[in-house]
N, C-alpha and C. Protein backbone atom coordinates (compact mmCIF):
# COMPACT_ATOMS: atom_id res chain seq x y z
N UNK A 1 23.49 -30.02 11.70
CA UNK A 1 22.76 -28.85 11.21
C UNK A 1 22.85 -28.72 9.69
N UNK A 2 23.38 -29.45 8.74
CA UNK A 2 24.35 -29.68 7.28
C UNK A 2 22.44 -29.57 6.87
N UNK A 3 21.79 -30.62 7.52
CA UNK A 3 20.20 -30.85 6.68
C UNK A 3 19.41 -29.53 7.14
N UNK A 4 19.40 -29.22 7.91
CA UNK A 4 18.58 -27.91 8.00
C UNK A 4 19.56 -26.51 7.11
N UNK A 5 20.44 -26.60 7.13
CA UNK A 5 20.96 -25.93 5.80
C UNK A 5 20.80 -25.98 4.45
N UNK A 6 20.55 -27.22 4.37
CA UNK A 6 20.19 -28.31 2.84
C UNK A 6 18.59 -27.67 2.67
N UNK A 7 17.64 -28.06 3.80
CA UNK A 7 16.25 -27.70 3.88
C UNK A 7 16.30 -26.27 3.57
N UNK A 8 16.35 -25.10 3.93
CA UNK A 8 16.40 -23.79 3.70
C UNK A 8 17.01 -23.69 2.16
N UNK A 9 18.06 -23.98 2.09
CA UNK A 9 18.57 -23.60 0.81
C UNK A 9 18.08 -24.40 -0.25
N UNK A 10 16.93 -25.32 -0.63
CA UNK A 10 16.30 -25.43 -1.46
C UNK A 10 14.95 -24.93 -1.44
N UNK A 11 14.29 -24.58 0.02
CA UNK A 11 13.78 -23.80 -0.28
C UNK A 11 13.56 -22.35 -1.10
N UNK A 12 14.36 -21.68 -0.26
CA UNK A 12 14.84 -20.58 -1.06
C UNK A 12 14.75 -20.81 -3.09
N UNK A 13 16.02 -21.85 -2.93
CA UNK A 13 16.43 -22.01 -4.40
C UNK A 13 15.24 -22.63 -5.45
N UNK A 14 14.08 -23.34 -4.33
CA UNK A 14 12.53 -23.60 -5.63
C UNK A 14 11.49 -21.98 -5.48
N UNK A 15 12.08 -21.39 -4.53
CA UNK A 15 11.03 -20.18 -4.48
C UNK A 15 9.67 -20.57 -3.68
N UNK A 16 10.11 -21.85 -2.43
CA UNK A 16 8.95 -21.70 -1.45
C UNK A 16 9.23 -21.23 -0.89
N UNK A 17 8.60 -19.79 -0.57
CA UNK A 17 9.02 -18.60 0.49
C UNK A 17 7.62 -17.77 0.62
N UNK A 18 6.58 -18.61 0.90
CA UNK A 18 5.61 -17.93 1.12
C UNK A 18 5.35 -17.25 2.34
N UNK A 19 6.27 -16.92 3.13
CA UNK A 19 6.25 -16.02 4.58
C UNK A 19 6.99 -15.02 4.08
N UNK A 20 7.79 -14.75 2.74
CA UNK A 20 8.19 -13.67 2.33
C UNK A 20 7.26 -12.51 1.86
N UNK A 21 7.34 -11.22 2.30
CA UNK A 21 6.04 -10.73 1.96
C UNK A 21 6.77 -9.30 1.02
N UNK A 22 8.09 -9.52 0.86
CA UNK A 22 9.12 -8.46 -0.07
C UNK A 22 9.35 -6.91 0.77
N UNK A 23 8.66 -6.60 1.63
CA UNK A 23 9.46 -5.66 2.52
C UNK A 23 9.54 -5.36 3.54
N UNK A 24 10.15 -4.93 4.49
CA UNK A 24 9.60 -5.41 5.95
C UNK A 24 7.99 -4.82 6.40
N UNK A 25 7.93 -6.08 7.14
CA UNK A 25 6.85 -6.00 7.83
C UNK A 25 5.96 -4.46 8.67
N UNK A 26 5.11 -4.34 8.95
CA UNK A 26 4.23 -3.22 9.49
C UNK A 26 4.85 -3.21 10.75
N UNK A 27 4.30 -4.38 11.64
CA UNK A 27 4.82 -4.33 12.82
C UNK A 27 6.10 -3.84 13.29
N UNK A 28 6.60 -4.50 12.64
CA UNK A 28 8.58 -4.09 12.75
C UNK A 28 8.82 -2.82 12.27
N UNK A 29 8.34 -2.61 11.15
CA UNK A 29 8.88 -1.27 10.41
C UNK A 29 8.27 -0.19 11.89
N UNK A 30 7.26 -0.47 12.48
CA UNK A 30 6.37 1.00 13.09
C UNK A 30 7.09 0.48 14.72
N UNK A 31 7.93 -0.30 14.59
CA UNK A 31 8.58 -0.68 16.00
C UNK A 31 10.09 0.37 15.88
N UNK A 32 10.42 -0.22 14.15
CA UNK A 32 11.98 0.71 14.06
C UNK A 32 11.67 2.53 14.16
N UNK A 33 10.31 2.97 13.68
CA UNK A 33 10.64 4.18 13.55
C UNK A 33 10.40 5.01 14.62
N UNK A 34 10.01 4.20 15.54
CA UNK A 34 10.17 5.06 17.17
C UNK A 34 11.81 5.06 17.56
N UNK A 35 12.39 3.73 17.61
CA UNK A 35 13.42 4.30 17.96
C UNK A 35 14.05 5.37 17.68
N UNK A 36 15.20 5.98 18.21
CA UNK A 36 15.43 7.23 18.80
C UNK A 36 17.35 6.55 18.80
N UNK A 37 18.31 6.36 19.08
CA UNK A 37 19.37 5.74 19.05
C UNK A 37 19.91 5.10 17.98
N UNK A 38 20.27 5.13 16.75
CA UNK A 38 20.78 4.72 15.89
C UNK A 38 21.69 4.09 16.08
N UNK A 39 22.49 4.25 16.54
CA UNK A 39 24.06 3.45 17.57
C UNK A 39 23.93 2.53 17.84
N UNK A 40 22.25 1.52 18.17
CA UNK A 40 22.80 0.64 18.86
C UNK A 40 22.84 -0.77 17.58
N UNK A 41 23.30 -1.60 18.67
CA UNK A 41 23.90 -2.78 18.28
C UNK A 41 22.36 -3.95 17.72
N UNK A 42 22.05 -4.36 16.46
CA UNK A 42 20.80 -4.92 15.88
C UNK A 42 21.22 -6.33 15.42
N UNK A 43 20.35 -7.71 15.90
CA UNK A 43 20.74 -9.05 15.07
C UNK A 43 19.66 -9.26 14.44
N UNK A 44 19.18 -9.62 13.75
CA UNK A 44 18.00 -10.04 13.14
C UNK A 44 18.75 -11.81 12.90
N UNK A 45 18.22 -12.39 13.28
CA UNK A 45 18.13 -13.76 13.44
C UNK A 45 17.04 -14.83 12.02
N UNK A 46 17.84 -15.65 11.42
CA UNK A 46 17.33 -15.89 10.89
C UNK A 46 16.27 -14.90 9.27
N UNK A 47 17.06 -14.25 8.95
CA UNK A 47 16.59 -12.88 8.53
C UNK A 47 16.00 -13.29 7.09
N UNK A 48 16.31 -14.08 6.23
CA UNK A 48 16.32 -14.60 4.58
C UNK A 48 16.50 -13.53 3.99
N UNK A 49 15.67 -12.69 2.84
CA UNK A 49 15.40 -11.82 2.17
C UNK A 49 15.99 -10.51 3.18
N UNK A 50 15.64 -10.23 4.46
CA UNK A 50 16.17 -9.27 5.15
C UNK A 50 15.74 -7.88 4.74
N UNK A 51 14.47 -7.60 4.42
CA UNK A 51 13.61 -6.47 4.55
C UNK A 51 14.02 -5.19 5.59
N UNK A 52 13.54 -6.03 6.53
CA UNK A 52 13.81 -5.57 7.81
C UNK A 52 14.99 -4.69 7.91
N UNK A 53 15.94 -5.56 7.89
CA UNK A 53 17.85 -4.66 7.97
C UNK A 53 17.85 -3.71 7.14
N UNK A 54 17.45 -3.90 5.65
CA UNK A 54 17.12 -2.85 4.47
C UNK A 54 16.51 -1.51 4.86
N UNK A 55 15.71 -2.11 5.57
CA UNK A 55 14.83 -0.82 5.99
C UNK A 55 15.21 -0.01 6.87
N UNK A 56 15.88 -0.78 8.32
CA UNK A 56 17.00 0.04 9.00
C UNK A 56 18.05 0.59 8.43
N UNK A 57 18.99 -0.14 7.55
CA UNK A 57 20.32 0.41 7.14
C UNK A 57 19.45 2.06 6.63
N UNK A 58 18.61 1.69 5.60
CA UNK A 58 18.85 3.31 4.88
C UNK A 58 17.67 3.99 6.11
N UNK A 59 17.60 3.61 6.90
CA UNK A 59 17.13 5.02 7.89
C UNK A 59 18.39 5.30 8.90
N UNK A 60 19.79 5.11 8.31
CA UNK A 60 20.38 5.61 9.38
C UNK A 60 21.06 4.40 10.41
N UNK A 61 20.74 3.21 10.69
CA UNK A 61 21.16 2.25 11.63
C UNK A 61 22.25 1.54 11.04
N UNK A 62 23.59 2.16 11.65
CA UNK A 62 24.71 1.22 11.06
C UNK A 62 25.43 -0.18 11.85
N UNK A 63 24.59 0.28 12.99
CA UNK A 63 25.12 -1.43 13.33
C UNK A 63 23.77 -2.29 13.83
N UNK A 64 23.58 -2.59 12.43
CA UNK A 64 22.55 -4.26 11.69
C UNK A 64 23.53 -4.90 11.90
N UNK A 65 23.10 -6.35 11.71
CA UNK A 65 23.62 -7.67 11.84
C UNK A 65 22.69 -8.38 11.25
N UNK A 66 22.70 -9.14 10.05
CA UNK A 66 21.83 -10.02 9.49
C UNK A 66 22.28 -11.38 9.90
N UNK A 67 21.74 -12.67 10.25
CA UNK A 67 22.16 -14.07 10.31
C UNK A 67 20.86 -15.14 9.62
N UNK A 68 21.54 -15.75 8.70
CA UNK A 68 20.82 -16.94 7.89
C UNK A 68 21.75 -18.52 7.81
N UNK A 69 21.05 -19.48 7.98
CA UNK A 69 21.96 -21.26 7.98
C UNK A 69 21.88 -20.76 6.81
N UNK A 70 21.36 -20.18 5.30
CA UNK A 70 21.83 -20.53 3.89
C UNK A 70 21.93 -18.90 3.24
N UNK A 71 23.11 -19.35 2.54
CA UNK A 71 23.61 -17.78 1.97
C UNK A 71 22.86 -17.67 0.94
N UNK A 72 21.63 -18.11 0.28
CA UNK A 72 21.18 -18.15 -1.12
C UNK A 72 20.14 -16.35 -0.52
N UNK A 73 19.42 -16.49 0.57
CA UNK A 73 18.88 -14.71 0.57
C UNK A 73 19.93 -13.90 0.60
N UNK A 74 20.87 -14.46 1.65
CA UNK A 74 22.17 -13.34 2.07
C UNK A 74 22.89 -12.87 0.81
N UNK A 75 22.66 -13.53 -0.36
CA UNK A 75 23.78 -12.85 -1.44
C UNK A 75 22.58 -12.09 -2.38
N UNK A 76 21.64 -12.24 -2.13
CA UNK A 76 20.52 -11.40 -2.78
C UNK A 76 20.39 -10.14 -2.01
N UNK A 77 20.14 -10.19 -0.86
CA UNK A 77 20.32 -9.23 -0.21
C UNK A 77 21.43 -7.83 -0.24
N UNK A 78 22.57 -8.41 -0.30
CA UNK A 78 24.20 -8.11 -0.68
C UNK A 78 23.70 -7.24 -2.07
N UNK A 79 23.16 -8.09 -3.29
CA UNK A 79 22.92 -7.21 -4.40
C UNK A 79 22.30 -6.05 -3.70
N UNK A 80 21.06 -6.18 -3.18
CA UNK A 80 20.64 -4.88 -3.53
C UNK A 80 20.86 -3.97 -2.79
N UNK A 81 21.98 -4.46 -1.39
CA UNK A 81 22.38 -3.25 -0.58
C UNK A 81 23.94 -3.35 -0.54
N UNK A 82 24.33 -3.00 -1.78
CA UNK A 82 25.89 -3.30 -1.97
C UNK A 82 26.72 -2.65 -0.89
N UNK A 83 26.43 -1.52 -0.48
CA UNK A 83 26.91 -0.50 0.66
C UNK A 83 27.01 -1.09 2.13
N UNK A 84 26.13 -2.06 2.24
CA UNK A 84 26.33 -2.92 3.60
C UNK A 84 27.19 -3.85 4.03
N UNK A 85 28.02 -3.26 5.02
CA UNK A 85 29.30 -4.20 5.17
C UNK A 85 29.28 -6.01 5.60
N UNK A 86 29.94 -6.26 4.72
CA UNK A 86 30.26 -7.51 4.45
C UNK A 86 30.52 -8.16 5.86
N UNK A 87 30.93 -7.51 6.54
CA UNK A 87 31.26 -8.30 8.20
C UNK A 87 29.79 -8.36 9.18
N UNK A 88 29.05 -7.56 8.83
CA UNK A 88 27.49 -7.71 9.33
C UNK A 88 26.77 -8.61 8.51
N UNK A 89 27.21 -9.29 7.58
CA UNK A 89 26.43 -10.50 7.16
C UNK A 89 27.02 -12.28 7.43
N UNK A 90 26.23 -12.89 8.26
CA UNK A 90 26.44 -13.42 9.06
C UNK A 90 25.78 -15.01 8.22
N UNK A 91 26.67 -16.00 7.83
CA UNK A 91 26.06 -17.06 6.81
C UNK A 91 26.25 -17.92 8.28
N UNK A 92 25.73 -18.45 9.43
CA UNK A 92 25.88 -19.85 10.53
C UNK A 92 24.56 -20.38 11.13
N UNK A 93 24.72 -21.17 11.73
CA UNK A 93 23.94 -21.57 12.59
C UNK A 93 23.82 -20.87 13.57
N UNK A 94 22.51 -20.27 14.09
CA UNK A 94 22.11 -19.75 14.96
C UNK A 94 22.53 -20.01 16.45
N UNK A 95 22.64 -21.58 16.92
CA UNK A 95 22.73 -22.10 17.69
C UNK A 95 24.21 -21.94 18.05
N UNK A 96 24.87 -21.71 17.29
CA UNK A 96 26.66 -21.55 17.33
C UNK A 96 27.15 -20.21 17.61
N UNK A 97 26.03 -19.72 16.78
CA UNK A 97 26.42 -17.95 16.58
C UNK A 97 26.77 -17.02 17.97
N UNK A 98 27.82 -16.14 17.97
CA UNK A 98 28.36 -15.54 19.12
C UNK A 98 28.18 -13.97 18.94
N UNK A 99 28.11 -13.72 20.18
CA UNK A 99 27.62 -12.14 20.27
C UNK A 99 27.11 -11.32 21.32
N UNK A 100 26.87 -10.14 21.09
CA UNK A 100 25.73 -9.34 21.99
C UNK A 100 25.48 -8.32 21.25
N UNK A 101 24.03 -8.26 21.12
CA UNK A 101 23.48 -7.17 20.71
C UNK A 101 22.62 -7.03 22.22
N UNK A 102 22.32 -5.20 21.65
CA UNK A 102 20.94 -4.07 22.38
C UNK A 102 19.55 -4.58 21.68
N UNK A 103 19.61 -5.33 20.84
CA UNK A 103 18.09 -5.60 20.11
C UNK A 103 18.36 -6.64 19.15
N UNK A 104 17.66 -7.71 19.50
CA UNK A 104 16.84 -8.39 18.18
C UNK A 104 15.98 -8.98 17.74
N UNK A 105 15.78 -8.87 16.63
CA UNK A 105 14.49 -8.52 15.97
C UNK A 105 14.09 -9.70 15.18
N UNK A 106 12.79 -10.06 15.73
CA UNK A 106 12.37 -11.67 15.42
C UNK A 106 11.30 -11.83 14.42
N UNK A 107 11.48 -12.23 13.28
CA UNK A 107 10.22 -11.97 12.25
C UNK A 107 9.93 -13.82 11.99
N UNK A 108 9.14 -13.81 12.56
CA UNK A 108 8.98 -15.30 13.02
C UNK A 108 9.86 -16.68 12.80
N UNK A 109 11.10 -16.14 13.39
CA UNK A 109 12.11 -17.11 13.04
C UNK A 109 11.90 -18.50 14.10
N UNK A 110 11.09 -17.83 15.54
CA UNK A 110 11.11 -19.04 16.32
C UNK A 110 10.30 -20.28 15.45
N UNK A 111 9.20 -19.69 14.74
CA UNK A 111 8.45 -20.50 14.46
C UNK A 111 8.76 -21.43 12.99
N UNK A 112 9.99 -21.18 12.90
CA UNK A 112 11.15 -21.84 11.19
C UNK A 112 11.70 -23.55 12.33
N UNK A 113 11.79 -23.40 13.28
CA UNK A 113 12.28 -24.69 13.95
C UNK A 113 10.96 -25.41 14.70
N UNK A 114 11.73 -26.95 13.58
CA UNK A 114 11.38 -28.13 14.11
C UNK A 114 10.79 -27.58 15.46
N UNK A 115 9.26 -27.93 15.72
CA UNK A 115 8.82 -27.48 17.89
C UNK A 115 9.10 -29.03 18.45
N UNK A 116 10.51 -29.11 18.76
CA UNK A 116 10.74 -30.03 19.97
C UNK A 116 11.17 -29.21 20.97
N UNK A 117 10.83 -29.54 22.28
CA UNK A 117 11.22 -29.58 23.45
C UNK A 117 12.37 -28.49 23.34
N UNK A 118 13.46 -29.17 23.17
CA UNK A 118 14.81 -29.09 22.70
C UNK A 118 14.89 -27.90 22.11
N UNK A 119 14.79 -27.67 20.74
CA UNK A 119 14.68 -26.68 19.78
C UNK A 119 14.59 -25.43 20.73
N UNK A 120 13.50 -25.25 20.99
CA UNK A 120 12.19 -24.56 21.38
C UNK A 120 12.96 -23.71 22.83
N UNK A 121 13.45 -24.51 23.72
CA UNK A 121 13.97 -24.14 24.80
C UNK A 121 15.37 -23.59 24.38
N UNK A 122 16.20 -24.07 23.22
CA UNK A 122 17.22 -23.82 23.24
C UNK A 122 17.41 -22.38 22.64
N UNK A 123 16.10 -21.84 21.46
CA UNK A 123 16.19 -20.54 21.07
C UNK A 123 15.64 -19.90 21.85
N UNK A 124 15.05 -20.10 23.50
CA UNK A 124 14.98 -18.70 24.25
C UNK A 124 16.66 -18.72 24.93
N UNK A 125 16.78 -19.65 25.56
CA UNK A 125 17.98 -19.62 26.28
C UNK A 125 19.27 -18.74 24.91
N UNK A 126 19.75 -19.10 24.01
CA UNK A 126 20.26 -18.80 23.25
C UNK A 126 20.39 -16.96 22.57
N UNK A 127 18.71 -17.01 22.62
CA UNK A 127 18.03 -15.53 22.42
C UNK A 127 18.88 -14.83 23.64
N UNK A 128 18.64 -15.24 24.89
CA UNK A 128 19.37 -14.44 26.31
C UNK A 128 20.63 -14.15 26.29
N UNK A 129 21.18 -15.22 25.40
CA UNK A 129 22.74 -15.25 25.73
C UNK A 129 23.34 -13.97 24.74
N UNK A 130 22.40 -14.13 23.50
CA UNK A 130 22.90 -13.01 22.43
C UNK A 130 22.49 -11.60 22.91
N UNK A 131 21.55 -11.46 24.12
CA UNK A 131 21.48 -10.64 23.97
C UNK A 131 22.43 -9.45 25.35
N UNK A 132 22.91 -8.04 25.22
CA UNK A 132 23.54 -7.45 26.22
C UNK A 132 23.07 -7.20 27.00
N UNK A 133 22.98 -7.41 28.34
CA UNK A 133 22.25 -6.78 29.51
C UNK A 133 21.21 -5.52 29.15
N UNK A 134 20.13 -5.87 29.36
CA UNK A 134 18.66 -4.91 29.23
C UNK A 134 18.38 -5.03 27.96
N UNK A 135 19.01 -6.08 27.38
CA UNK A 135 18.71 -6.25 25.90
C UNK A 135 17.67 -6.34 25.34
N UNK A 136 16.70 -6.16 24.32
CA UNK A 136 15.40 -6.70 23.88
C UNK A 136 15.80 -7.98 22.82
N UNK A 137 14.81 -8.71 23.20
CA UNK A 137 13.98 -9.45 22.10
C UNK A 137 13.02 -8.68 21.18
N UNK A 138 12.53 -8.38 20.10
CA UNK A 138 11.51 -7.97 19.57
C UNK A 138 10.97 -8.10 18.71
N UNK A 139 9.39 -8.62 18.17
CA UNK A 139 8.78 -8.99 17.06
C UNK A 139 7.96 -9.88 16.94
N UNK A 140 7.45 -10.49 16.14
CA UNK A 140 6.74 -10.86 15.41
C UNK A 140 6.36 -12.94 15.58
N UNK A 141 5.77 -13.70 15.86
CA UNK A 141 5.53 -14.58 16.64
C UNK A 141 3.61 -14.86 15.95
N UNK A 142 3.86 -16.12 15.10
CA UNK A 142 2.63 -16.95 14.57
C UNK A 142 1.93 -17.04 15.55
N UNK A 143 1.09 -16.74 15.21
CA UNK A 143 -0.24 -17.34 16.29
C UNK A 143 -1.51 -18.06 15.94
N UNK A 144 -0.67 -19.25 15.49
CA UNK A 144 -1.62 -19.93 14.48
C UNK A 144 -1.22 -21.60 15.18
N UNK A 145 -2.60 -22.79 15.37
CA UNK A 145 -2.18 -23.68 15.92
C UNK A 145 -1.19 -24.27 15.74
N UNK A 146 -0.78 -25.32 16.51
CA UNK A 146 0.47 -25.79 16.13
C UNK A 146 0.60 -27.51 16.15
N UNK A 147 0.57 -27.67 14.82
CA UNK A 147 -0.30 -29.32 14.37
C UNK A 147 0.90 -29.82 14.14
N UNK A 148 0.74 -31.60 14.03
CA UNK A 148 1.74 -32.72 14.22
C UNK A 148 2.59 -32.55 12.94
N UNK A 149 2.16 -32.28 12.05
CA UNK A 149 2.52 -31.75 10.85
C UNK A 149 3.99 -31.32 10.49
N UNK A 150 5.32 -32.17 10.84
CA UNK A 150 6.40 -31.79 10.98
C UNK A 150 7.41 -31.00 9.75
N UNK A 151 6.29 -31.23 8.71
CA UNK A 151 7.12 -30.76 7.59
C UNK A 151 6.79 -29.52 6.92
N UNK A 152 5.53 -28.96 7.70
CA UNK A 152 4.75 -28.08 7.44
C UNK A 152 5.38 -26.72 7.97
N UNK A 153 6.02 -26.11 7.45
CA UNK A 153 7.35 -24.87 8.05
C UNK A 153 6.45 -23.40 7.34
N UNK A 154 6.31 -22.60 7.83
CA UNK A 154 6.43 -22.39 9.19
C UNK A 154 5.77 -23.43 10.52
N UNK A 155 5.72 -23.72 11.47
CA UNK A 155 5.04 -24.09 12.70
C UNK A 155 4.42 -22.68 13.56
N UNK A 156 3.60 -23.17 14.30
CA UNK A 156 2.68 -21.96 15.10
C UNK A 156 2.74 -22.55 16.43
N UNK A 157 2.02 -21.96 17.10
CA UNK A 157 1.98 -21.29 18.49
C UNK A 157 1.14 -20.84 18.85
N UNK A 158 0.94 -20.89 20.45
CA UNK A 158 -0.13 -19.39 20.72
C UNK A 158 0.83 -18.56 22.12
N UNK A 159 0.09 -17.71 22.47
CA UNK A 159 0.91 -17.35 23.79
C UNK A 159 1.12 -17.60 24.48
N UNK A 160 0.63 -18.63 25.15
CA UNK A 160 1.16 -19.59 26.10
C UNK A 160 2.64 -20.44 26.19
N UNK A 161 2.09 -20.64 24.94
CA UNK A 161 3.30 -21.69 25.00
C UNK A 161 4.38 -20.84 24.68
N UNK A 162 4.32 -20.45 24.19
CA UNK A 162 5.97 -19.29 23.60
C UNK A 162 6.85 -18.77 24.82
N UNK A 163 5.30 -18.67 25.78
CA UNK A 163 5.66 -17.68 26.91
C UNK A 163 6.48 -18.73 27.70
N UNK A 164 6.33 -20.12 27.60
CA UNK A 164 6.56 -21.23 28.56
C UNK A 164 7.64 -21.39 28.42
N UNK A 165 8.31 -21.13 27.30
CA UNK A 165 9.84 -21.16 26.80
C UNK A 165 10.54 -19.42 27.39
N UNK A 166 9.97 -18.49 27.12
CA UNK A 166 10.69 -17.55 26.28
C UNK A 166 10.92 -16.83 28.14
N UNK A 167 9.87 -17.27 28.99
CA UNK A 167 9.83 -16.73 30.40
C UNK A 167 10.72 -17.44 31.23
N UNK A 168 11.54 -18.38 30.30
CA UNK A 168 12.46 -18.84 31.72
C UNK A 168 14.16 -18.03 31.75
N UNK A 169 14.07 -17.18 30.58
CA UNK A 169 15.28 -16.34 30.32
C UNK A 169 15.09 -15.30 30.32
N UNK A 170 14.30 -14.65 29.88
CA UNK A 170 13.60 -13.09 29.63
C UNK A 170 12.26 -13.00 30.31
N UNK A 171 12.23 -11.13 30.18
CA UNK A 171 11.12 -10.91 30.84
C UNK A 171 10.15 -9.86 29.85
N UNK A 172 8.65 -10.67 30.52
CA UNK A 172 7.60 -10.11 29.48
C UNK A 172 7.23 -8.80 29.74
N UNK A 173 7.91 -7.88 28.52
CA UNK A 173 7.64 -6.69 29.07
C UNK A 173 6.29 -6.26 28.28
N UNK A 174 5.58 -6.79 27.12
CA UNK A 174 4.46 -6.78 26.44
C UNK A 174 4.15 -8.29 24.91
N UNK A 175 2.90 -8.56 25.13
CA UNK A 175 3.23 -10.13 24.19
C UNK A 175 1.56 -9.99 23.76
N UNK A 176 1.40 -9.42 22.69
CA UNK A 176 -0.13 -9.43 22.42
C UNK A 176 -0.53 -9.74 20.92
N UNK A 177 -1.82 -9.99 20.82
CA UNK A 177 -2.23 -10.37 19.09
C UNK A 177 -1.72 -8.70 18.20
N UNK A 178 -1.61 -8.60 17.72
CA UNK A 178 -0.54 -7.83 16.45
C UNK A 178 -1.97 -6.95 16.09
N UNK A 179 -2.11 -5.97 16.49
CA UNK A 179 -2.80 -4.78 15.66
C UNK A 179 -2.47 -4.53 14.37
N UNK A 180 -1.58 -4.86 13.88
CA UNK A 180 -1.34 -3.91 12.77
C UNK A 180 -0.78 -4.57 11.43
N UNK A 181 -0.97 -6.09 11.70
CA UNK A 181 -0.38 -6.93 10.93
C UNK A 181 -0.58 -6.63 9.49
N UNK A 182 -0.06 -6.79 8.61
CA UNK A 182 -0.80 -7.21 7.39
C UNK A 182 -1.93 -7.61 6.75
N UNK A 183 -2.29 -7.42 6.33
CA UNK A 183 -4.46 -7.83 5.92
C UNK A 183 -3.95 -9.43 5.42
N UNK A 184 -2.99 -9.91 5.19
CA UNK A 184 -2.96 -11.57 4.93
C UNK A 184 -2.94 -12.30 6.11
N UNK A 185 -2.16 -11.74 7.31
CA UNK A 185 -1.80 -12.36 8.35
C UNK A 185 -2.32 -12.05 9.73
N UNK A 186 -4.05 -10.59 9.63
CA UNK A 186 -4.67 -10.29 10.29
C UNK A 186 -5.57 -11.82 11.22
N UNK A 187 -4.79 -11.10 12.57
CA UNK A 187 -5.49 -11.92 13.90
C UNK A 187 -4.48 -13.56 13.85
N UNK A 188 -3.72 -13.56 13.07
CA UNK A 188 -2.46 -14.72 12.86
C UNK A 188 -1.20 -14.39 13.70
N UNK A 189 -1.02 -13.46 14.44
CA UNK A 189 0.36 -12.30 15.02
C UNK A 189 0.68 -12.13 16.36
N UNK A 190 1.45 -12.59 16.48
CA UNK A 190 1.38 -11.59 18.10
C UNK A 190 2.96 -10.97 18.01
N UNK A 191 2.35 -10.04 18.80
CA UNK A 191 3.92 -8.57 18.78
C UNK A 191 4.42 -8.76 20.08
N UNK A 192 5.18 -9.08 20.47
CA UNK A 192 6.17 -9.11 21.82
C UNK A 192 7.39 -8.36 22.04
N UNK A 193 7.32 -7.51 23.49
CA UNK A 193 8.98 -7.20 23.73
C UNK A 193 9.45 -7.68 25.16
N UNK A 194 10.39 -8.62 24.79
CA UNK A 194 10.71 -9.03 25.98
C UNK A 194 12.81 -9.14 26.22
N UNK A 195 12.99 -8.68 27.44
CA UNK A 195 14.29 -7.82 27.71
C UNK A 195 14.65 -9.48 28.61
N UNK A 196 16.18 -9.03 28.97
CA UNK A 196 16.75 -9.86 29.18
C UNK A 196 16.57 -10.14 30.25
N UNK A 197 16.98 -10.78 31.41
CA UNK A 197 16.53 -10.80 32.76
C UNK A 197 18.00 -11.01 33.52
C-alpha cells in the first residue's frame, strides 16, 4: 500500500485535486442537516481536504472521524480546525483501519481505487465491517463511465455495478442520480443510503 500512499501524496503535494471543490459538498451538507443526533459515531473514509467533517464539527457533531493513506490534507485540515481532536484524525490504510461507526460518509472515495475485482469487493465488504449494526453507508458515488484508463483517478461507475459490489454486504435502502449536485458535476452523481445487513 507504500505506492498508493506515494500516489496520493504527490498528488496532493503538485495540487492535482481536481475533485476538490473547497467545501463540502450539497449533497452531504443537505444529508448532515437533517440529522437530528449529534452523538453519533461519523468516519468519513478517505476524506483529503475534509470539508465535510469541518462542516459537521462546527454544527455540533463531536464524534467525526476523518481517515486519509497521506497526511499532506490531514495536516491542512488540523490548521484550520485546530480545536479538533487529534485522536479523530486517522493517517492509514483504509483496508487495515479498525472500528465501528453509526455513519459513513462517502464522497466518492469508492471511486479513488484502482476498479479491480478485488479492490472493489473488498471496500463494500470492509465498508460492512466498519460499520455498527444498522449502520449507514452514505453519499456520493460517480456516475460517469468507467474506461480502461487505469491512471485516470478518479474512476466511474454506474448503478449497477456499484450495486453488484455494495449488495452483497449492505442493504439498498435508496441509490439514485443526485438532484442536487453541484452545476459542475450535474447528472455525473448518484446519492445512496445503504445500512448494514
Amino acid at each position: 500500500m507504500k505506492e498508493e500512499q506515494n500516489y496520493w501524496t504527490q498528488r496532493y503535494e503538485d495540487l492535482q485535486t481536481g475533485w476538490d471543490i473547497g467545501y463540502a459538498s450539497t449533497p452531504i451538507k443537505e444529508y448532515v442537516d437533517q440529522l437530528k443526533d449529534k452523538s453519533i459515531e461519523i468516519l468519513i473514509p478517505g476524506a483529503g481536504n475534509a470539508y465535510e467533517a469541518e462542516y459537521l464539527w462546527k454544527k455540533g457533531f463531536k464524534n467525526v472521524h476523518i481517515l486519509d493513506i497521506t497526511d499532506v490534507p490531514l495536516k491542512k485540515f488540523k490548521v484550520r480546525n485546530p480545536d479538533f481532536p487529534d485522536a479523530h484524525i486517522h493517517n492509514a490504510n483504509f483496508f487495515e483501519f479498525q472500528g465501528q461507526y453509526d455513519l459513513i460518509i462517502e464522497q466518492t472515495f469508492f471511486c479513488s481505487f484502482v476498479p479491480t475485482e478485488t479492490n472493489r469487493n473488498e471496500y463494500a465488504k470492509h465498508m460492512a465491517k466498519l460499520l455498527k449494526p444498522s449502520g449507514k453507508l452514505v453519499g456520493v458515488w460517480f456516475d460517469i463511465p468507467l474506461t480502461d484508463d487505469m491512471e485516470k483517478r478518479p474512476f466511474g461507475g454506474d448503478k449497477n455495478l456499484y450495486i453488484s459490489y455494495l449488495s452483497l454486504f449492505l442493504k439498498t435502502i435508496t441509490f439514485d442520480p443526485c438532484y442536487n449536485s453541484i452545476a459542475p458535476r450535474l447528472d455525473n452523481e448518484l446519492f445512496g443510503i445503504f445500512e448494514k445487513k
